[in-house]
Protein backbone atom coordinates (compact mmCIF):
# COMPACT_ATOMS: atom_id res chain seq x y z
CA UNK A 1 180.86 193.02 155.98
CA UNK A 2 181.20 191.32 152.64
CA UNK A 3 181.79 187.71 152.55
CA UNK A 4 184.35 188.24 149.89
CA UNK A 5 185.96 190.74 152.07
CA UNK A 6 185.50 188.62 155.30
CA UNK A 7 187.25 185.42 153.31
CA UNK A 8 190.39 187.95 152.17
CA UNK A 9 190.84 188.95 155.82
CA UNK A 10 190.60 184.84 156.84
CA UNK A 11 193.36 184.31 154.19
CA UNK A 12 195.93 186.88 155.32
CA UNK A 13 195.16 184.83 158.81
CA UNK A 14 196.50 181.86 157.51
CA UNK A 15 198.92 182.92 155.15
CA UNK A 16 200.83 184.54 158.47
CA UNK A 17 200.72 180.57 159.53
CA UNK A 18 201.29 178.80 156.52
CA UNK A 19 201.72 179.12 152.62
CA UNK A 20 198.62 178.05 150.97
CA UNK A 21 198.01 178.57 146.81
CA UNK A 22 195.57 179.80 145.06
CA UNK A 23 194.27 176.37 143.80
CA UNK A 24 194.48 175.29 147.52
CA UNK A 25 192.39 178.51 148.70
CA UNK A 26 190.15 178.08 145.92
CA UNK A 27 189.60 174.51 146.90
CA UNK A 28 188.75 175.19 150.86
CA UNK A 29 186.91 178.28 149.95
CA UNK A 30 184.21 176.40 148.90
CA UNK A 31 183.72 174.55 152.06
CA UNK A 32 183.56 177.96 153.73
CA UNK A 33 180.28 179.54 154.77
CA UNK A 34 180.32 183.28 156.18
CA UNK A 35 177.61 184.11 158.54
CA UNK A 36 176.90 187.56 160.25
CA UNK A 37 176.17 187.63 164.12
CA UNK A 38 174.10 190.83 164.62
CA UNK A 39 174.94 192.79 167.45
CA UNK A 40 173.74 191.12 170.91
CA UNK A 41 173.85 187.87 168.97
CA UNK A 42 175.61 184.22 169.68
CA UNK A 43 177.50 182.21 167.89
CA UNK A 44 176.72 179.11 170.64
CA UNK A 45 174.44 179.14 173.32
CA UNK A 46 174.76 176.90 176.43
CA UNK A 47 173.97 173.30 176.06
CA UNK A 48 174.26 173.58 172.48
CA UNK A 49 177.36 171.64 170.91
CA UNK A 50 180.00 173.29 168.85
CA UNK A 51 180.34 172.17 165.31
CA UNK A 52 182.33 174.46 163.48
CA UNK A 53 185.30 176.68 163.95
CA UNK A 54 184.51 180.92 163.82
CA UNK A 55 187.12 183.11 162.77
CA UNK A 56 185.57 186.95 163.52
CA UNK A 57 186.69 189.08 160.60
CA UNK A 58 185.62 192.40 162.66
CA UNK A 59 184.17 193.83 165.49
CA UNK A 60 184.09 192.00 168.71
CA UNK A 61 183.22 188.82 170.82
CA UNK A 62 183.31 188.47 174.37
CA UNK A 63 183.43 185.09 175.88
CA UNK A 64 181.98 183.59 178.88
CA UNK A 65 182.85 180.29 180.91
CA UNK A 66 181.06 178.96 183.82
CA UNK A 67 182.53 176.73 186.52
């Protein structure tokens, strides 16, 4: 997926939560990175320490928690 596509769908996210303007998207946009996971892949492995917040534009993530 395109990032540009990926950062439209991540904007009609928050714009469902809050109002934000274009200078103010313009302005976080820049601190925003997008990343692929290929299939199989992980966005955090155990023991490592998560430093950033995912939002998963398509497709799908399953999650596992051990106790």
């Amino acid at each position: 997926m395109e990032s540009e596509v990926a950062f439209q769908k991540l904007k009609s996210f928050i714009d469902q939560l809050i109002r934000v303007t274009d200078e103010e998207w313009a302005v976080h946009k820049t601190l925003l990175r997008h990343e692929q996971v290929e299939r199989g892949g992980f966005l955090l492995r155990p023991g490592q320490v998560c430093e950033r917040v995912s939002f998963v534009a398509g497709g799908l993530v399953r999650s596992y928690k051990t106790i």
